[in-house]
C-alpha atoms as a PDB file:
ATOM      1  CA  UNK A   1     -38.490  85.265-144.818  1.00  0.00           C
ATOM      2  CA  UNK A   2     -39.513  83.672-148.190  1.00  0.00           C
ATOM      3  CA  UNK A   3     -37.295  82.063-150.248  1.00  0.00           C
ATOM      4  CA  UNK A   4     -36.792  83.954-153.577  1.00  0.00           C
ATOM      5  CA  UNK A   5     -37.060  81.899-156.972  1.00  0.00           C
ATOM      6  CA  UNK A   6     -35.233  82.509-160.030  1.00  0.00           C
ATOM      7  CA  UNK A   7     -37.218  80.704-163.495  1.00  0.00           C
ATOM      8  CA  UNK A   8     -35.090  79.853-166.365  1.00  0.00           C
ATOM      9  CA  UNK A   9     -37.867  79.100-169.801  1.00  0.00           C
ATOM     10  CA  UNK A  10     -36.202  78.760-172.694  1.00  0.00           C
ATOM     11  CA  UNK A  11     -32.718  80.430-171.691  1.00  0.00           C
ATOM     12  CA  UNK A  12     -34.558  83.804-170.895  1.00  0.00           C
ATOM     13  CA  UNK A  13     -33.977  84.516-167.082  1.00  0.00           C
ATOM     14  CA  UNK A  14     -37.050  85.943-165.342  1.00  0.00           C
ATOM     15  CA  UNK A  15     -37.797  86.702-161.395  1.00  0.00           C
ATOM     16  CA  UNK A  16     -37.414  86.737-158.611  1.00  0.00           C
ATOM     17  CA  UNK A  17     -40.429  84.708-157.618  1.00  0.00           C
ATOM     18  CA  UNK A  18     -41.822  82.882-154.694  1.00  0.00           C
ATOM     19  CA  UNK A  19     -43.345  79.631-154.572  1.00  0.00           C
ATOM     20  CA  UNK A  20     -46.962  80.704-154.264  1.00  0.00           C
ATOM     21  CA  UNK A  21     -46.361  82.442-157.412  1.00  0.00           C
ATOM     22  CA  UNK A  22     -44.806  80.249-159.086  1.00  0.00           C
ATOM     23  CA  UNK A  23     -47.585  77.706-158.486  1.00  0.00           C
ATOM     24  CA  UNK A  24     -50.306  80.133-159.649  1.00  0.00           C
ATOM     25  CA  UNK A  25     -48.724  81.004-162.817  1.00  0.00           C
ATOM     26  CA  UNK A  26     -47.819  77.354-163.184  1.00  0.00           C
ATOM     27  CA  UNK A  27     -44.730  75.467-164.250  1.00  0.00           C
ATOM     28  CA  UNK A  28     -43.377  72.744-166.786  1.00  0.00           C
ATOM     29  CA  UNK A  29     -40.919  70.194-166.091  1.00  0.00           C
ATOM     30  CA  UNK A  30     -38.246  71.657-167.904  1.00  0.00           C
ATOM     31  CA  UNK A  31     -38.385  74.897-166.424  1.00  0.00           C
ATOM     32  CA  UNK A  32     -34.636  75.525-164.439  1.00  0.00           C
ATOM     33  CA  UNK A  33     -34.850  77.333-160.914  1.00  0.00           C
ATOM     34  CA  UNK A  34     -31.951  78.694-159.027  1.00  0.00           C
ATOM     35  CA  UNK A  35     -32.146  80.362-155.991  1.00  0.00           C
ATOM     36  CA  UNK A  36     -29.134  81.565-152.939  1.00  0.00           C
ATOM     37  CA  UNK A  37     -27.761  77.948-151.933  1.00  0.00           C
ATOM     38  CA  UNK A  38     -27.404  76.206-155.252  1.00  0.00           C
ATOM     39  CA  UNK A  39     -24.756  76.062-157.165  1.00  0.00           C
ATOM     40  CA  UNK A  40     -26.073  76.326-160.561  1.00  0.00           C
ATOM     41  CA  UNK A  41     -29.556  75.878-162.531  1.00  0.00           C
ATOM     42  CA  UNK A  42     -31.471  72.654-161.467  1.00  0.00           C
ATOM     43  CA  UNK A  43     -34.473  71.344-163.527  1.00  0.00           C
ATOM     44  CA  UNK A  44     -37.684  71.900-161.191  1.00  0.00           C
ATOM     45  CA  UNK A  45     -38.587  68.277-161.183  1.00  0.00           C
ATOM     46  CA  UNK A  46     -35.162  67.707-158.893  1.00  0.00           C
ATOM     47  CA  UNK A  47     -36.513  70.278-156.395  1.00  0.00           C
ATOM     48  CA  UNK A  48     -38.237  68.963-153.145  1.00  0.00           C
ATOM     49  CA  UNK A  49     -40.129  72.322-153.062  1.00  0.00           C
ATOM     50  CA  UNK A  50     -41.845  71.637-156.387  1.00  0.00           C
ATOM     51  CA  UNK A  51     -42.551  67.865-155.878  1.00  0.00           C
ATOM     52  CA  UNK A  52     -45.861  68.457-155.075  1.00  0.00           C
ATOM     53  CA  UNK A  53     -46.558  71.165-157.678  1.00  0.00           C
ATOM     54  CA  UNK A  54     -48.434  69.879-160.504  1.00  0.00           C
ATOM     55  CA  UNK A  55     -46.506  70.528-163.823  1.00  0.00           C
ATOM     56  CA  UNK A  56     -47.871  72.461-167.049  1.00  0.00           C
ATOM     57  CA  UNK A  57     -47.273  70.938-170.607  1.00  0.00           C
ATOM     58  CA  UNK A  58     -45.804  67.915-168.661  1.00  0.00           C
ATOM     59  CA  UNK A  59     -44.230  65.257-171.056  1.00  0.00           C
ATOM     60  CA  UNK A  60     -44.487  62.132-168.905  1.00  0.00           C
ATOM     61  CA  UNK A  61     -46.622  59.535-169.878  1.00  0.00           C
ATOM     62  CA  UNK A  62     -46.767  61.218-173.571  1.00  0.00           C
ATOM     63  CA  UNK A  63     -45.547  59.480-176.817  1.00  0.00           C
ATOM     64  CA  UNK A  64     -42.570  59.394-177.945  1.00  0.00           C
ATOM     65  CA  UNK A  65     -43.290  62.433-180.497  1.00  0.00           C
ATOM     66  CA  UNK A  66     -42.741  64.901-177.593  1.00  0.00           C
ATOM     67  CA  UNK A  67     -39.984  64.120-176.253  1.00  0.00           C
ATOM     68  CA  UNK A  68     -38.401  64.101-179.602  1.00  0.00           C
ATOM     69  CA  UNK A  69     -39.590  67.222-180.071  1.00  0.00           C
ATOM     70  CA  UNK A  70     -37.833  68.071-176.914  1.00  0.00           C
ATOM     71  CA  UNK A  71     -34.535  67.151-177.603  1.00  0.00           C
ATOM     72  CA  UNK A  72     -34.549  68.681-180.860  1.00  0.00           C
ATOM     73  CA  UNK A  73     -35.240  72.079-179.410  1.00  0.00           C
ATOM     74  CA  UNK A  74     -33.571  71.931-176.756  1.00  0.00           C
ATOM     75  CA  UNK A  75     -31.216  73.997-177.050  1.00  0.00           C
ATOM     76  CA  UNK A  76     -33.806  76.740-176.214  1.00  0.00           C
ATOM     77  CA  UNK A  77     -33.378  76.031-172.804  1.00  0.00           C
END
């Protein structure tokens, strides 16, 4: 059996999802995931699963300016 994905974008909670569709419809580093076995919302990027997924929208190896932006909106998330 597959293992079902929650997404949290922008603290709105959509799913479930499985990994093939998560990779089709694509992902950003910031994205949270939770799925039966963890204890709360993890940031994709910490989630062996999704290491080899590439990332939409990723902010590493941007300026500064983005991540800036980032933290000042983050409470979206």
């Amino acid at each position: 059996m597959k293992k079902i994905y929650i997404l949290k974008k922008y603290k709105i909670i959509r799913g479930p999802y499985t990994i093939d569709h998560l990779k089709k419809v694509g992902i950003k580093e910031y994205d949270m995931i939770w799925y039966e076995g963890l204890t709360d919302w993890t940031p994709v990027t910490k989630i062996d699963s999704f290491k080899s997924v590439p990332l939409k929208g990723s902010l590493s190896g941007q300026n500064k300016n983005g991540t800036i932006l980032r933290k000042l909106f983050s409470f979206l998330r």
